[in-house]
Every structure is written in C-alpha cells, then in structure tokens.
N, C-alpha and C. Protein backbone atom coordinates (compact mmCIF):
# COMPACT_ATOMS: atom_id res chain seq x y z
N UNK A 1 -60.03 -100.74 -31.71
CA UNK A 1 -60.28 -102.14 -32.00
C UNK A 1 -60.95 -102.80 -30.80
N UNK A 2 -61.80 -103.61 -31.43
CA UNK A 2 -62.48 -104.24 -30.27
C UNK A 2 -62.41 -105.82 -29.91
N UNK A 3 -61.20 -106.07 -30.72
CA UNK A 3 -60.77 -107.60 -30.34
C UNK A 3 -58.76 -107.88 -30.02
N UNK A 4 -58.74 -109.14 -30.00
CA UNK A 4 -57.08 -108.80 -29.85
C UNK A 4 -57.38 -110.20 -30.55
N UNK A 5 -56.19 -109.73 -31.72
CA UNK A 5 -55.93 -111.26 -32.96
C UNK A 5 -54.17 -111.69 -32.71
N UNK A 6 -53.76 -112.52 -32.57
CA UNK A 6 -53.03 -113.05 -32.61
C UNK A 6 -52.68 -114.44 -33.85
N UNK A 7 -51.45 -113.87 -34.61
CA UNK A 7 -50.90 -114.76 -35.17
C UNK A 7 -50.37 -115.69 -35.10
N UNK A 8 -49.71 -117.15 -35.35
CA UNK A 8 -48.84 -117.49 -34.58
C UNK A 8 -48.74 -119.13 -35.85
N UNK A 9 -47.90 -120.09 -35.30
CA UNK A 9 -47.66 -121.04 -35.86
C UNK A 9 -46.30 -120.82 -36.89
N UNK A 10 -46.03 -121.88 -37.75
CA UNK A 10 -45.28 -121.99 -39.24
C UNK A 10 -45.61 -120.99 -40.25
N UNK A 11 -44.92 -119.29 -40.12
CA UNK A 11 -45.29 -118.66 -41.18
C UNK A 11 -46.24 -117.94 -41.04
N UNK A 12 -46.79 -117.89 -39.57
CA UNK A 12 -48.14 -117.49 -38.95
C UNK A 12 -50.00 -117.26 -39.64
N UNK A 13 -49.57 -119.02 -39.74
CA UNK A 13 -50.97 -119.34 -40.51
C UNK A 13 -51.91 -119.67 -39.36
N UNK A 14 -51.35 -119.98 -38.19
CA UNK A 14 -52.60 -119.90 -37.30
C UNK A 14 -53.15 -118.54 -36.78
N UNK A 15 -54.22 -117.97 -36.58
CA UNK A 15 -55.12 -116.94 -36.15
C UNK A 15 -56.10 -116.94 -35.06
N UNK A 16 -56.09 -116.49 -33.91
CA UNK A 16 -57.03 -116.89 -33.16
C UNK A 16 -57.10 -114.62 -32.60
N UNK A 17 -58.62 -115.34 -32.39
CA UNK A 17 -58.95 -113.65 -32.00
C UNK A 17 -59.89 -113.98 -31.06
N UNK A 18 -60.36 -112.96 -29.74
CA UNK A 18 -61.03 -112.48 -28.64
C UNK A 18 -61.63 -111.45 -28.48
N UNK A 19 -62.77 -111.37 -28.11
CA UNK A 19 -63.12 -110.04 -28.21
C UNK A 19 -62.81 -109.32 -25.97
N UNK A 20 -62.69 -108.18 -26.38
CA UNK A 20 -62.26 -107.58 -25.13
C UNK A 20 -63.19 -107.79 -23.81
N UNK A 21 -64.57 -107.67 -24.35
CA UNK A 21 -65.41 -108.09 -23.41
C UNK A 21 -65.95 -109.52 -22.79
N UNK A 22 -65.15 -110.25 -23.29
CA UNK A 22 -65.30 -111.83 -22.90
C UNK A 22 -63.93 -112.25 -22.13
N UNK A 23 -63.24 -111.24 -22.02
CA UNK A 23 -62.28 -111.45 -21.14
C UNK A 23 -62.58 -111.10 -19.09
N UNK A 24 -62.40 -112.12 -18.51
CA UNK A 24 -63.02 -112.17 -16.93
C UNK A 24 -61.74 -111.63 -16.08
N UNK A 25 -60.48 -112.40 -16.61
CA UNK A 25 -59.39 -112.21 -15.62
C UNK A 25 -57.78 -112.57 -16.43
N UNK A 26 -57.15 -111.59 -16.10
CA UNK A 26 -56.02 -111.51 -15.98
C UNK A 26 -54.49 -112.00 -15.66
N UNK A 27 -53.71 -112.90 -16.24
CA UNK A 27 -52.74 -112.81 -15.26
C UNK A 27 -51.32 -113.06 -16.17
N UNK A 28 -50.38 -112.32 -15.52
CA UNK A 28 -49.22 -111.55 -16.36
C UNK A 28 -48.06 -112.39 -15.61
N UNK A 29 -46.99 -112.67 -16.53
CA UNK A 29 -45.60 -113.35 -16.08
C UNK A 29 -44.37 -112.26 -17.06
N UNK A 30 -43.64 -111.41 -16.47
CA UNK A 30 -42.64 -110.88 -17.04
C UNK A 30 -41.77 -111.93 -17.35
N UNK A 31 -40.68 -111.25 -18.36
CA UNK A 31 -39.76 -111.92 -18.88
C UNK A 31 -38.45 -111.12 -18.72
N UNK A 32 -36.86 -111.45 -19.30
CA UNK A 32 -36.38 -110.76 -19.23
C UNK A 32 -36.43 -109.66 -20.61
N UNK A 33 -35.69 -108.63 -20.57
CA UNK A 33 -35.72 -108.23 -21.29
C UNK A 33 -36.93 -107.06 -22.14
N UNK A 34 -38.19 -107.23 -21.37
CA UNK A 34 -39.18 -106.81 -21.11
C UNK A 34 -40.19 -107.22 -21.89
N UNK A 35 -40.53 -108.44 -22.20
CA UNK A 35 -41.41 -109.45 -22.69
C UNK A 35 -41.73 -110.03 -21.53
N UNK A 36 -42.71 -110.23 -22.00
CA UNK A 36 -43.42 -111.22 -21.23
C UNK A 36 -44.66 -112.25 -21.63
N UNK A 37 -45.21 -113.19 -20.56
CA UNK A 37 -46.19 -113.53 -20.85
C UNK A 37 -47.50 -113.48 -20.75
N UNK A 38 -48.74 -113.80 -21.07
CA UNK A 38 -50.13 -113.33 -20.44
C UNK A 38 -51.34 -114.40 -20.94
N UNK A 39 -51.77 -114.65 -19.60
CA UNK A 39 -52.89 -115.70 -19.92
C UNK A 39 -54.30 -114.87 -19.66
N UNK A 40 -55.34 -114.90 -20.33
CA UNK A 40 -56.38 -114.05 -20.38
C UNK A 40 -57.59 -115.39 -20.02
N UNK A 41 -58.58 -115.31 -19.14
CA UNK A 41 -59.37 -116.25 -19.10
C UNK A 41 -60.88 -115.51 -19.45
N UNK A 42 -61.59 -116.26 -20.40
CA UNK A 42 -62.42 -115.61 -20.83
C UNK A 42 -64.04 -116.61 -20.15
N UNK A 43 -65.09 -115.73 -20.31
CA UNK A 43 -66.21 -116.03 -20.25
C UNK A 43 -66.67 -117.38 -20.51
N UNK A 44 -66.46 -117.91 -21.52
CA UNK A 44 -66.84 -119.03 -21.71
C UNK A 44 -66.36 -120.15 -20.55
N UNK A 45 -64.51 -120.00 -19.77
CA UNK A 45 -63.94 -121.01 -19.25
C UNK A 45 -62.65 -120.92 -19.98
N UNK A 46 -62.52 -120.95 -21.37
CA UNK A 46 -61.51 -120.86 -21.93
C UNK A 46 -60.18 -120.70 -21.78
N UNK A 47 -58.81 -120.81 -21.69
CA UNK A 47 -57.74 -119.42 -21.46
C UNK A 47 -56.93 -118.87 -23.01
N UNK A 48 -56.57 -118.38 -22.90
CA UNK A 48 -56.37 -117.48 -24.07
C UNK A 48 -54.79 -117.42 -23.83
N UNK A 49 -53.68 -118.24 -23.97
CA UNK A 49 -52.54 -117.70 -23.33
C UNK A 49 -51.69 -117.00 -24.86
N UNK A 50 -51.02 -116.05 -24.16
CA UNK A 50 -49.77 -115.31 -25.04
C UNK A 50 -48.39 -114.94 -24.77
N UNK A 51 -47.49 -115.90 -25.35
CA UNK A 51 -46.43 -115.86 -24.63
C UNK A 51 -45.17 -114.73 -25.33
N UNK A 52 -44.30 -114.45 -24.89
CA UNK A 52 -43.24 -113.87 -25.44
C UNK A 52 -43.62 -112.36 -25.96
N UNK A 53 -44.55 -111.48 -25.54
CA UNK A 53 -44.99 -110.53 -25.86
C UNK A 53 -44.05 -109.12 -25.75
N UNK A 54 -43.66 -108.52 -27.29
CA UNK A 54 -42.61 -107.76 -26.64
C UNK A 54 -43.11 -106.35 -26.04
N UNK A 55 -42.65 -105.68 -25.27
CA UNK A 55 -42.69 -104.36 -24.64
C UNK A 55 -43.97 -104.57 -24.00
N UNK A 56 -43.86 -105.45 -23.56
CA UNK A 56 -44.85 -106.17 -22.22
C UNK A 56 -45.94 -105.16 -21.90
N UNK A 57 -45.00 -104.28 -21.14
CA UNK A 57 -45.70 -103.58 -20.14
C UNK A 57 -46.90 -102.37 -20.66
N UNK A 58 -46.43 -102.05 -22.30
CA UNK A 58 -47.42 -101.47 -23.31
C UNK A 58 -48.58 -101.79 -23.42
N UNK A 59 -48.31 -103.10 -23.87
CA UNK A 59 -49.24 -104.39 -24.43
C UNK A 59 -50.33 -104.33 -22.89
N UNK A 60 -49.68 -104.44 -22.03
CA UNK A 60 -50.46 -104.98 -20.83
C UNK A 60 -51.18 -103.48 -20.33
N UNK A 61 -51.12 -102.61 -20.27
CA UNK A 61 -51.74 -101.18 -20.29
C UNK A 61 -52.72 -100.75 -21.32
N UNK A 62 -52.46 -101.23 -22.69
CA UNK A 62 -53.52 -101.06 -23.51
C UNK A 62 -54.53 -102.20 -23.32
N UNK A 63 -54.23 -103.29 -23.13
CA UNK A 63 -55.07 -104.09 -23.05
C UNK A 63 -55.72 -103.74 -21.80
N UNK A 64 -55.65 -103.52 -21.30
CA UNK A 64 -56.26 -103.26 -19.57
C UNK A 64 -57.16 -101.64 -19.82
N UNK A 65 -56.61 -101.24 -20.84
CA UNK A 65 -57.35 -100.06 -21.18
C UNK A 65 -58.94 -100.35 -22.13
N UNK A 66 -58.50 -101.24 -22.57
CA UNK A 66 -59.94 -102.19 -23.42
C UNK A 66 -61.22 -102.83 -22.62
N UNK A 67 -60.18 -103.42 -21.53
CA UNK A 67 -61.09 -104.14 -20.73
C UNK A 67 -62.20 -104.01 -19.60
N UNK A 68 -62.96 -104.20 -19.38
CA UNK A 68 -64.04 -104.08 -18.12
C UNK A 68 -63.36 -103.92 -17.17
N UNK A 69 -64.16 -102.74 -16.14
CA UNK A 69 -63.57 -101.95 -15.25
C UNK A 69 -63.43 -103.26 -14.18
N UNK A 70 -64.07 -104.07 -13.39
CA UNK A 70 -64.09 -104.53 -12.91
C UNK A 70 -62.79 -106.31 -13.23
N UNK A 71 -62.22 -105.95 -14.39
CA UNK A 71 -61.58 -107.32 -14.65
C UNK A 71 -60.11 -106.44 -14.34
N UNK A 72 -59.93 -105.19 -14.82
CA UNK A 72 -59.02 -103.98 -14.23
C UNK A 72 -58.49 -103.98 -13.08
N UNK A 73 -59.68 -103.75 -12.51
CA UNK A 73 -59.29 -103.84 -10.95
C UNK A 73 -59.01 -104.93 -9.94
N UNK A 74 -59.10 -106.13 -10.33
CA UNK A 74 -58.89 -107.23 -9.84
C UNK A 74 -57.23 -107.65 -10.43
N UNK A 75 -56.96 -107.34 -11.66
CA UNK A 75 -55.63 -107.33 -12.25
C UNK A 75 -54.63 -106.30 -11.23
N UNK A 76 -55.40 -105.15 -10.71
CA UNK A 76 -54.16 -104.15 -10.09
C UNK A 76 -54.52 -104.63 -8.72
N UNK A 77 -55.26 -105.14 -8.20
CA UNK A 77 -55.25 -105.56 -7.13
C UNK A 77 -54.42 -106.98 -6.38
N UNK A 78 -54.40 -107.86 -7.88
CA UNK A 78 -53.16 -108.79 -7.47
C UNK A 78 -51.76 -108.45 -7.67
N UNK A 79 -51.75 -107.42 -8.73
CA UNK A 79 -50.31 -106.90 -9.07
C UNK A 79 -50.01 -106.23 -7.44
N UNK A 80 -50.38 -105.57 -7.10
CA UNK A 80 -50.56 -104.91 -6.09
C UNK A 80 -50.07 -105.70 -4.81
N UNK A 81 -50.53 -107.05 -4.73
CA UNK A 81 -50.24 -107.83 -3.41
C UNK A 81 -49.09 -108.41 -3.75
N UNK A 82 -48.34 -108.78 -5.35
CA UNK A 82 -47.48 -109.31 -5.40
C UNK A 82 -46.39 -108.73 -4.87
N UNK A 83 -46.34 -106.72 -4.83
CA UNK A 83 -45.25 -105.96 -4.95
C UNK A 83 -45.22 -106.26 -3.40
C-alpha cells in the first residue's frame, strides 16, 4: 500500500488518507501499554496527527519502512538522542 487511511469520528465516518511520500518528518509519543501516538508532517506544511495507535512500535516500523530514506533517518536519529 502506498498510502495510510485512517478512520475515525462517530461510527468512523470520518476518513482521511496520506500518501507515504508526502510525508517530511516524524515524531512519535509512546503510551502506556504500548500505544502510542504519532504526528507525521507532510510536504505541503500540514500535520497529520494519530493518536492512540495500538502495538505502536509495529505501526511505527512499517511505516518507517514505507517512507523516504532520508525522513528514516532523521526519525532514528532523534530517537537516538532521546535514549
């Protein structure tokens, strides 16, 4: 797949979708339990946020597996300074 759709709202009638390559940068907030959250900032300016995401750390590996090498490496490079 070459986008990420998200459902959401009353009954999940709202829909919003992204495509992988309009995504610039990264940035991830764990939760307990192993959810978390993730704000994606895209090309245009935009942010794309997604909260409560379960098995986080899946989600955040595949998606990083989609994405431009260079938006990758700037993601493991702050993860990196946080540890």
């Amino acid at each position: 797949s070459r986008r990420i759709r998200v459902q959401s709202g009353v009954g999940g009638n709202d829909m919003a979708e992204i495509v992988y390559s309009d995504i610039t940068e990264i940035r991830t907030a764990k939760r307990l339990f192993g959810d978390g959250d993730m704000v994606l900032q895209l090309r245009d300016g935009a942010k794309f946020e997604v909260r409560n995401i379960p098995e986080f750390n899946e989600a955040v590996e595949f998606i990083l597996k989609q994405c431009d090498k260079d938006v990758v490496e700037a993601y493991r490079q702050k993860q990196g300074s946080v540890n």
